[in-house]
Protein backbone atom coordinates (compact mmCIF):
# COMPACT_ATOMS: atom_id res chain seq x y z
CA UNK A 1 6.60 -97.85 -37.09
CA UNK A 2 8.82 -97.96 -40.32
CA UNK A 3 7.25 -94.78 -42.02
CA UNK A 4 9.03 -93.02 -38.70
CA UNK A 5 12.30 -94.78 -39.44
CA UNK A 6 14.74 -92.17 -41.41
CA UNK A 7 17.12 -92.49 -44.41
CA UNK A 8 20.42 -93.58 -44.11
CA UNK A 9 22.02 -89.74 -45.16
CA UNK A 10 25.09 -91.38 -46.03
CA UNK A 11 23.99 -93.01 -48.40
CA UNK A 12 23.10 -90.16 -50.64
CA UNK A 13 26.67 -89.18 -50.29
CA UNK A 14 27.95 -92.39 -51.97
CA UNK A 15 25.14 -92.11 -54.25
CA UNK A 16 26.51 -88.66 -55.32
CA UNK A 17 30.08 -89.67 -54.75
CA UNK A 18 29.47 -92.28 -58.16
CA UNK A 19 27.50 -90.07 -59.73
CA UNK A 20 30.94 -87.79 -60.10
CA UNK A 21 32.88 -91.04 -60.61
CA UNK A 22 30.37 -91.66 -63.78
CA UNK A 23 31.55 -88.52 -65.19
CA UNK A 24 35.71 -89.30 -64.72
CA UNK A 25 35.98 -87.16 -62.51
CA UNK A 26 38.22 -87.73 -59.21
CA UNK A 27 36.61 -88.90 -55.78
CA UNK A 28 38.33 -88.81 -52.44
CA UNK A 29 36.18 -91.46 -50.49
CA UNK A 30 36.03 -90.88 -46.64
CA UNK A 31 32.16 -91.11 -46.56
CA UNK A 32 31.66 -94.69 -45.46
CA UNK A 33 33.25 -97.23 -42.96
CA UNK A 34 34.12 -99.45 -45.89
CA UNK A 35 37.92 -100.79 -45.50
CA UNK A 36 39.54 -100.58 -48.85
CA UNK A 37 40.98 -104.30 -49.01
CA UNK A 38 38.93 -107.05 -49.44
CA UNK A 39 38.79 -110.26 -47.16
CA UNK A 40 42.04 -111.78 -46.39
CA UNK A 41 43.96 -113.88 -48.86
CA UNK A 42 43.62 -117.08 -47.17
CA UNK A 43 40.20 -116.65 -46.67
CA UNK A 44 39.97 -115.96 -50.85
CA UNK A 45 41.54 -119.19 -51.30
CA UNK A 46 39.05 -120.79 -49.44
CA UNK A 47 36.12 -119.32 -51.31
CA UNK A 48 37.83 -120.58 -54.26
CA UNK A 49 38.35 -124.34 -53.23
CA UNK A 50 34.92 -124.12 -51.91
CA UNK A 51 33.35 -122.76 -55.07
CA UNK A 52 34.97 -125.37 -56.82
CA UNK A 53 34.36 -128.63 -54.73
CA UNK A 54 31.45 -128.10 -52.14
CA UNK A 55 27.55 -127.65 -52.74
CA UNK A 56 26.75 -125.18 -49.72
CA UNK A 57 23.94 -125.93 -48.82
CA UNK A 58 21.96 -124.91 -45.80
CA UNK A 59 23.58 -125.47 -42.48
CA UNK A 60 22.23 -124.95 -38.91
CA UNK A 61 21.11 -121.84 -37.97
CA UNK A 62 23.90 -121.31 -35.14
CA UNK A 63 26.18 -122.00 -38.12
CA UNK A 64 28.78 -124.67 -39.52
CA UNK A 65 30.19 -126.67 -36.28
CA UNK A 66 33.51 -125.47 -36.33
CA UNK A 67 32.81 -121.47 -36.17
CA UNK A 68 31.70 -120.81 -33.20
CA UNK A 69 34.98 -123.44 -31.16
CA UNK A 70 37.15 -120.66 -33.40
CA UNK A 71 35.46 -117.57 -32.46
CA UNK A 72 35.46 -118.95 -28.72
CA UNK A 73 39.49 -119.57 -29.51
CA UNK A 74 39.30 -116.02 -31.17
CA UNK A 75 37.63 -115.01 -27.61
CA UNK A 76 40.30 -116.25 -25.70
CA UNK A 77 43.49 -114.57 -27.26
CA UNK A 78 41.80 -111.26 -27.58
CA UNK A 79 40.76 -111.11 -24.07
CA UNK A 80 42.49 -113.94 -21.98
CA UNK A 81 38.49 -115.47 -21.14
CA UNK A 82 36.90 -118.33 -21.86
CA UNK A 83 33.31 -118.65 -23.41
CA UNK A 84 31.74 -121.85 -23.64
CA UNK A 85 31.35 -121.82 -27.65
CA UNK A 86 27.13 -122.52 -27.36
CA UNK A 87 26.63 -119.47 -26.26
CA UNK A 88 27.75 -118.28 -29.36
CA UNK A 89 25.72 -117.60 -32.52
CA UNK A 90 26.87 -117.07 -36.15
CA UNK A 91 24.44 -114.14 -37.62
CA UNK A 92 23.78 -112.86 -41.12
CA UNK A 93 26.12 -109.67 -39.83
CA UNK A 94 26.31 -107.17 -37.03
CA UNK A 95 22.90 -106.05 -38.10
CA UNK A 96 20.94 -109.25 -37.55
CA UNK A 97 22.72 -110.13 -34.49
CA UNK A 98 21.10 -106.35 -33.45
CA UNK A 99 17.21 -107.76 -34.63
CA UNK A 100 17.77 -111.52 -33.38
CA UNK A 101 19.39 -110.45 -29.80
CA UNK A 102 16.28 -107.26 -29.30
CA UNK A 103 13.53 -109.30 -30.30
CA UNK A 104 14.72 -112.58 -28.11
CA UNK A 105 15.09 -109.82 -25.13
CA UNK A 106 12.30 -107.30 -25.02
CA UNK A 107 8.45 -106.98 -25.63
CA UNK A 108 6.94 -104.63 -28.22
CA UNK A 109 7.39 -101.12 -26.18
CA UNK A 110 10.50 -102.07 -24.11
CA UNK A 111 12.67 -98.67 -23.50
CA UNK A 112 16.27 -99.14 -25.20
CA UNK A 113 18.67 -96.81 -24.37
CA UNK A 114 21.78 -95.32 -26.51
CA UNK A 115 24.07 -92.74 -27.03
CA UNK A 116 23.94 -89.98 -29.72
CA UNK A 117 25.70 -89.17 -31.69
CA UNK A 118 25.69 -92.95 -31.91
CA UNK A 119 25.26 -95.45 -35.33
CA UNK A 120 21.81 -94.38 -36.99
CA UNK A 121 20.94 -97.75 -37.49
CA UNK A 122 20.14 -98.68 -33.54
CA UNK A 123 17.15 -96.36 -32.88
CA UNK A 124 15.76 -97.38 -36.48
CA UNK A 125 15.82 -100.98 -35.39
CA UNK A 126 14.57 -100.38 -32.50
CA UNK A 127 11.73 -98.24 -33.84
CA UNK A 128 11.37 -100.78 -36.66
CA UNK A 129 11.01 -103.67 -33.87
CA UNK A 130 8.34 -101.44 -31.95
CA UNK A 131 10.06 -100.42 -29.51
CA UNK A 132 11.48 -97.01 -28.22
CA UNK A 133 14.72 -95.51 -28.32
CA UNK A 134 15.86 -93.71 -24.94
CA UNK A 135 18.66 -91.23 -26.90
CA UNK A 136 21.37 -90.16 -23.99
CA UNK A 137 22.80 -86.50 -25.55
CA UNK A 138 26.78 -87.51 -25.28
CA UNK A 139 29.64 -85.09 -25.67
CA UNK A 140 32.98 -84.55 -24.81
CA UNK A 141 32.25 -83.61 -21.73
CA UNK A 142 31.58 -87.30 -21.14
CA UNK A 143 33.76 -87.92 -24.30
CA UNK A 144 31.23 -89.49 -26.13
CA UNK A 145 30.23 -92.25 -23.91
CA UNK A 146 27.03 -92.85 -21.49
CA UNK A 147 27.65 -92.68 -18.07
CA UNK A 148 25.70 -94.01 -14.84
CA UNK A 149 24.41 -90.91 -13.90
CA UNK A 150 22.88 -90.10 -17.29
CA UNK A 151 20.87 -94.01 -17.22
CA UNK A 152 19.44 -92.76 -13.73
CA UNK A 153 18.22 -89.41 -15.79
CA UNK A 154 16.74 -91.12 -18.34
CA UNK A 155 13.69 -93.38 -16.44
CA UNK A 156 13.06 -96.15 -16.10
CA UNK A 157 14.90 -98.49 -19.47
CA UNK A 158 14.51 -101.95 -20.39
CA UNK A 159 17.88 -102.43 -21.98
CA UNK A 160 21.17 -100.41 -22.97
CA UNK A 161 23.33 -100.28 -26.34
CA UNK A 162 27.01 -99.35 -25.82
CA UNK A 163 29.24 -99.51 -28.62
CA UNK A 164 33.44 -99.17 -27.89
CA UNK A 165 35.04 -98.25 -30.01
CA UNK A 166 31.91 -95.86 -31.22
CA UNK A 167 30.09 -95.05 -34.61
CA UNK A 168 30.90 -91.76 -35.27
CA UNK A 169 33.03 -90.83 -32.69
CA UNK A 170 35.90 -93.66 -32.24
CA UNK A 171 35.72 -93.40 -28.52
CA UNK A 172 36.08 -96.51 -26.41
CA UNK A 173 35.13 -96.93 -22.92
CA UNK A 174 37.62 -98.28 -20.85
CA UNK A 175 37.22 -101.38 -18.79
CA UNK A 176 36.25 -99.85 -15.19
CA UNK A 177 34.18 -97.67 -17.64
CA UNK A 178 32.56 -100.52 -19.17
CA UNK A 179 32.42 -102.69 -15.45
CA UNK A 180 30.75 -99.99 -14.18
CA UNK A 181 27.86 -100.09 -16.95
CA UNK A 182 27.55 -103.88 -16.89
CA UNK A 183 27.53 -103.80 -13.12
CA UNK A 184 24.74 -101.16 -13.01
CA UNK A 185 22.78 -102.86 -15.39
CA UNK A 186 22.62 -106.03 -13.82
CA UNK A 187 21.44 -104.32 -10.80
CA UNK A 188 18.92 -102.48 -12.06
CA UNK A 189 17.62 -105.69 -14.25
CA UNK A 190 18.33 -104.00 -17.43
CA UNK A 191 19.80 -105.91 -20.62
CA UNK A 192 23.03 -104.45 -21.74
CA UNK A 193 23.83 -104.82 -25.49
CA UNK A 194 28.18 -104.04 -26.36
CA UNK A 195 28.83 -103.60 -29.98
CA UNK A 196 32.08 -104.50 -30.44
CA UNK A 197 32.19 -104.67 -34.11
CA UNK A 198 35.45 -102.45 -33.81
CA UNK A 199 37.41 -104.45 -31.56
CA UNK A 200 40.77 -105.10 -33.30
CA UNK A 201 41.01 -101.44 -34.50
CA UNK A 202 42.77 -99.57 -31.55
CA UNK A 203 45.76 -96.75 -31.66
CA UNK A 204 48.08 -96.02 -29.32
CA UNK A 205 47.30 -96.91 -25.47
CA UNK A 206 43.71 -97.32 -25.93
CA UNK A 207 42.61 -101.86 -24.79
CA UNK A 208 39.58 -102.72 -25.34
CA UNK A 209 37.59 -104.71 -22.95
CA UNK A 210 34.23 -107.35 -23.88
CA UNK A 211 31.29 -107.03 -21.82
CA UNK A 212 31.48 -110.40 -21.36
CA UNK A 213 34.62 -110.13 -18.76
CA UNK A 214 31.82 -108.28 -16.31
CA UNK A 215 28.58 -109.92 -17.07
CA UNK A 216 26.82 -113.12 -18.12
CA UNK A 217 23.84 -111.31 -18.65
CA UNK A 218 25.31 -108.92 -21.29
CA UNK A 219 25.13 -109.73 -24.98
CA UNK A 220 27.91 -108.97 -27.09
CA UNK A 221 27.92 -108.45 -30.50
CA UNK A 222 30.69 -108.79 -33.39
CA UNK A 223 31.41 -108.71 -37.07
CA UNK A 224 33.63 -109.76 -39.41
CA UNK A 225 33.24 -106.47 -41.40
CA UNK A 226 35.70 -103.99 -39.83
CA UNK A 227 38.81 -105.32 -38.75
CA UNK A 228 38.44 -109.00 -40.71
CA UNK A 229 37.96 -106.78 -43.95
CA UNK A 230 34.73 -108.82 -45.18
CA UNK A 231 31.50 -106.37 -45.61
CA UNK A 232 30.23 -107.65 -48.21
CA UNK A 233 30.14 -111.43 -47.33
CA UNK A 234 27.79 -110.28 -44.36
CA UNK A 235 28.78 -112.28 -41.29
CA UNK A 236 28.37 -111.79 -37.74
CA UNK A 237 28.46 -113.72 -34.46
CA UNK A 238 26.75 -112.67 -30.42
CA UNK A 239 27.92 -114.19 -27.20
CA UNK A 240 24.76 -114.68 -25.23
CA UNK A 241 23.65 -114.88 -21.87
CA UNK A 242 22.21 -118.95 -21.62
CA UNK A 243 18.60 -118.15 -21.00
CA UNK A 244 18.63 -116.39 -24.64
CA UNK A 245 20.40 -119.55 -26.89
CA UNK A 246 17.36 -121.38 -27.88
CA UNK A 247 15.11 -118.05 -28.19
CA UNK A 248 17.64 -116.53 -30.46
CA UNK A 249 18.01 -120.20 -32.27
CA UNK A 250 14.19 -120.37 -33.17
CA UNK A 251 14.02 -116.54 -33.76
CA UNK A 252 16.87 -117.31 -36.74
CA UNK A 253 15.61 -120.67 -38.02
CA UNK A 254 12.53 -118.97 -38.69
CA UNK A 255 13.82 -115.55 -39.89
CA UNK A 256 17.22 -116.85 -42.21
CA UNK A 257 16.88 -120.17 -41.75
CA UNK A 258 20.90 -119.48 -41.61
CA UNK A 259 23.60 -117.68 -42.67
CA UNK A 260 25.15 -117.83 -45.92
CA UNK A 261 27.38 -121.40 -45.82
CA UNK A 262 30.00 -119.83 -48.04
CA UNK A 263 30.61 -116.65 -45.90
CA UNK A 264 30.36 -119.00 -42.77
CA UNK A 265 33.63 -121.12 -44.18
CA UNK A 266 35.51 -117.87 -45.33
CA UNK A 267 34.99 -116.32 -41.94
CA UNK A 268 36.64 -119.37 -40.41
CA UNK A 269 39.36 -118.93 -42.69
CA UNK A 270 40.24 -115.42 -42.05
CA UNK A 271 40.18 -116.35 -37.89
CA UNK A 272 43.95 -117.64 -39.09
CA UNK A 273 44.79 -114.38 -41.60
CA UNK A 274 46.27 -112.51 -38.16
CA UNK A 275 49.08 -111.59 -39.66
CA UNK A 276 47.55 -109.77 -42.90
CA UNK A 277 44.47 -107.75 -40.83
CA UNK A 278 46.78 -106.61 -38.22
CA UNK A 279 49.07 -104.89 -41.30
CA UNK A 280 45.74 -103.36 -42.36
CA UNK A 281 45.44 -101.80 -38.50
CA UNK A 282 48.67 -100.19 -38.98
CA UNK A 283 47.58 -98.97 -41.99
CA UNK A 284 44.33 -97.05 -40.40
CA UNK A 285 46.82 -96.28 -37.77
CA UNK A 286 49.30 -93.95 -40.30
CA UNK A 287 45.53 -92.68 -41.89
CA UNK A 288 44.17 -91.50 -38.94
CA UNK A 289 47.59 -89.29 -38.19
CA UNK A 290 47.29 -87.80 -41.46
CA UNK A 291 43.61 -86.61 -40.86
CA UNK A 292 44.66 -85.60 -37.44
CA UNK A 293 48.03 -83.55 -38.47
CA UNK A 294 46.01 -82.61 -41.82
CA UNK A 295 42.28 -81.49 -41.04
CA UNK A 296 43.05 -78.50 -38.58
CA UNK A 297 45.16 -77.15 -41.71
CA UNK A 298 41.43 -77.06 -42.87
CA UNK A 299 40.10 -74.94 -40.11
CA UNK A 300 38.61 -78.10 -37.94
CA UNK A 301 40.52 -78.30 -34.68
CA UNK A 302 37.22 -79.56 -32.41
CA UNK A 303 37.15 -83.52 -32.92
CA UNK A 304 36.39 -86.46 -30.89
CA UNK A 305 39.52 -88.75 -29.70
CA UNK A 306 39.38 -91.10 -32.24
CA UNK A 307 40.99 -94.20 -29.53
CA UNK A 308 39.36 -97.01 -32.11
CA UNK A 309 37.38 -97.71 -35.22
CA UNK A 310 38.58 -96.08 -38.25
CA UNK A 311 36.35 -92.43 -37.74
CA UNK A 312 37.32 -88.61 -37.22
CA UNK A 313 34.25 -86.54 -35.79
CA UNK A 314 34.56 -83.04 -36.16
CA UNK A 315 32.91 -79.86 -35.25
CA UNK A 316 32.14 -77.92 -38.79
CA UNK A 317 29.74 -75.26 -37.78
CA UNK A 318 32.25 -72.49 -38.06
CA UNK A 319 32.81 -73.31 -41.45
CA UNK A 320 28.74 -73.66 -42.47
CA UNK A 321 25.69 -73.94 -40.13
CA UNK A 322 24.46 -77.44 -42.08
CA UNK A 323 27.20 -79.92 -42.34
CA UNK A 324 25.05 -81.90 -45.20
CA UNK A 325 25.10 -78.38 -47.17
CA UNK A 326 29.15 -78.49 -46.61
CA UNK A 327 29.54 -81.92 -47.50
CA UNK A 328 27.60 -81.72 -50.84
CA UNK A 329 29.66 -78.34 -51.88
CA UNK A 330 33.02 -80.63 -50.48
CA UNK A 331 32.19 -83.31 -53.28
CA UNK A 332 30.99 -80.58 -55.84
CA UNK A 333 33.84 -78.19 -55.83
CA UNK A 334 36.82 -80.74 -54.34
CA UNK A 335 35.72 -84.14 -55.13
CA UNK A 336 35.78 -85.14 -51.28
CA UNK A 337 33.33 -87.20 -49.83
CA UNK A 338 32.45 -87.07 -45.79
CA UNK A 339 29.69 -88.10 -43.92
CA UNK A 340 27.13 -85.17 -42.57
CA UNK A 341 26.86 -85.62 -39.12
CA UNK A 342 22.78 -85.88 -39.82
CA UNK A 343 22.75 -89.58 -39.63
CA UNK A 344 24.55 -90.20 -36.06
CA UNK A 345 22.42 -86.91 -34.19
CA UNK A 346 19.24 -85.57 -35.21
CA UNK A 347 19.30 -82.94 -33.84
CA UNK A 348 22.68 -81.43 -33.36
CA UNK A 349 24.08 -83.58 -36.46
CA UNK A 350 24.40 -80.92 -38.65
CA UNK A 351 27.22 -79.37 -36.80
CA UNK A 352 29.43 -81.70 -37.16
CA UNK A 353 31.25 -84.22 -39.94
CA UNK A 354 32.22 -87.95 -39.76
CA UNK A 355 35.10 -88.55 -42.10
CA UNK A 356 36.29 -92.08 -42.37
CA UNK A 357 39.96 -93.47 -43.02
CA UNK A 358 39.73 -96.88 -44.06
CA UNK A 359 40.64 -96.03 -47.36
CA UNK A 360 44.06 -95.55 -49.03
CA UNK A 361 46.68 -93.32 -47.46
CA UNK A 362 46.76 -91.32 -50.63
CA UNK A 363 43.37 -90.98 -50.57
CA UNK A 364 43.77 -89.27 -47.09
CA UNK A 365 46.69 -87.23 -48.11
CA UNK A 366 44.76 -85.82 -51.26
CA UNK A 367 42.04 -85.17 -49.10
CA UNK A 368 43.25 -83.09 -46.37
CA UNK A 369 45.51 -81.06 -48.72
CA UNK A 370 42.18 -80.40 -50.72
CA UNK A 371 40.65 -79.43 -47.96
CA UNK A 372 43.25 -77.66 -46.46
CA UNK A 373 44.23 -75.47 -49.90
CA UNK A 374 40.30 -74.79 -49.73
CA UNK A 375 40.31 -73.05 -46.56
CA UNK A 376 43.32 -71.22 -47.01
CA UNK A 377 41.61 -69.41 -50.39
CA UNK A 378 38.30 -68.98 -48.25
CA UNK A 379 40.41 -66.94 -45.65
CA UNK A 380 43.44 -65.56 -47.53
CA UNK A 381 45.55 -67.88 -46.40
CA UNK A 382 45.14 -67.18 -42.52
CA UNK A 383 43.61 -71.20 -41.04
């Protein structure tokens, strides 16, 4: 039901965050997974000529005819495997590839399972779609990722949501990791759902694998948000299984009709920008070392490996007993906006922080050293 569907926490954070911007006063943004460039530049340049030459008007609801051929292309150089381009869908972003995909698979009551801490948004979908979220308690233990024997624990579940590299956490599963979930869900007949929206944004050793290489019953889901740079233009795309093409088709031709033409022809564009979004990577890369080196200088040494995404979860519940509390005296007193771990676990959220480092190194740099002078007056100088 949507009345049991709750807020989004972080976004009371930003809401504060501009609130102090309002004033002139300095913000240190590492509340929200929100890169700080904008969509490539020869994806801009497209916009532009399009703007100035083309009507956009509707297209299909699969999208224009040469998007999903280049996100099959796209397919193949990630991940050396072909996928026969109509089984893939253009979506209005990650997000309605998530309500298109669960309401083609399951029935009103259908049992979808997910980690936790995981993204807030999949159990409120779920929930909002009538159906019930199966939350697997994840840890580090497991580092942050579902495992067989937990599924077996759980009951009986009609489907499964995976996400490598993870919301909060930046864990990825690794291939025989993610075989071994696709495997088990095909034999117990349960759908299996891989977020992959941060594929693209790996350090070090970590390779990420598609669910696709170990199932054709999997669904896979992808955005050109995160590593492509393009939130705001709101596009997505899902490899499906074949027996779920046409039901997702009529699903979005009556639900968006389709998504928006312009975004469609930028996100073609920026398949070629390579070059320019991998420099970005590197940049996350060099942000993610400075949080590392930086935020145990601030008393938090207990975080999640952070092999992907652009995340840092860590364990603040030596510091303050209700990480929202700590966050809103962070942005009061420092000007440094994180994300209480509320949002990605109900009920153990509040022990933990999510900061994000898609932003500007200097942002990072200011922010740890905030941080980090902070503690060192709380304790007298002893981290």
């Amino acid at each position: 039901m949507p009345q049991e569907i709750d807020p989004f926490y972080v976004m009371e954070v930003v809401a504060a965050a501009q609130a102090r911007e309002e004033t002139g006063a300095a913000v240190y943004h590492l509340e929200v997974g929100q890169p700080a460039t904008g969509a490539p530049a020869g994806a801009i340049a497209k916009a532009h000529d399009l703007l100035d030459a083309h009507p956009l008007g509707y297209t299909t609801s699969r999208g224009i005819p040469k998007l999903p051929p280049a996100i099959a292309r796209h397919i193949a150089s990630s991940y050396t495997l072909e996928v026969d381009p109509e089984r893939i869908a253009v979506t209005q972003g990650a997000t309605g590839a998530f309500v298109l995909t669960l309401l083609a698979s399951f029935d009103a009551g259908a049992r979808v399972a997910m980690a936790v801490p995981g993204y807030p948004c999949y159990r409120n979908i779920v929930i909002g779609l009538h159906m019930e979220p199966v939350l697997i308690e994840v840890d580090a233990a497991t580092r942050y990722q579902p495992t067989v024997e937990q599924l077996e624990a759980a009951g009986p579940i009609d489907g499964l949501i995976v996400a490598s590299p993870a919301n909060p956490t930046g864990t990825m599963l690794s291939p025989d990791e993610l075989a071994t979930l696709a495997q088990w869900c095909d034999a117990n007949q349960v759908r299996l759902i891989s977020d992959e929206i941060y594929h693209g944004l790996q350090y070090g050793d970590a390779q990420p694998a598609t669910a696709t290489q170990f199932s054709d019953q999997a669904i896979v889901i992808n955005s050109f948000s995160k590593y492509f740079s393009m939130t705001g233009w709101r596009m997505g795309w899902t490899v499906l299984p074949e027996e779920l093409i046409k039901p997702v088709d009529r699903l979005a031709q009556n639900l968006v009709i389709c998504p928006p033409a312009i975004s469609q022809h930028v996100a073609l564009a920026a398949l070629d920008c390579g070059e320019e979004l991998d420099a970005h990577v590197q940049r996350y890369a060099g942000n993610r070392q400075i949080l590392l080196d930086g935020l145990p200088r601030a008393g938090m040494t207990e975080f999640a490996p952070a092999d992907g995404a652009f995340y840092v979860w860590a364990r603040t519940d030596h510091l303050a007993a209700d990480s929202k509390e700590l966050a809103a005296k962070w942005l009061d007193e420092l000007g440094v906006a994180a994300t209480p771990g509320l949002d990605f676990h109900p009920t153990q959220g509040h022990r933990f922080m999510r900061f994000s480092f898609c932003g500007t190194p200097e942002t990072m740099t200011s922010a740890v050293e905030l941080l980090g002078a902070a503690s060192e007056a709380a304790t007298g100088g002893a981290t």
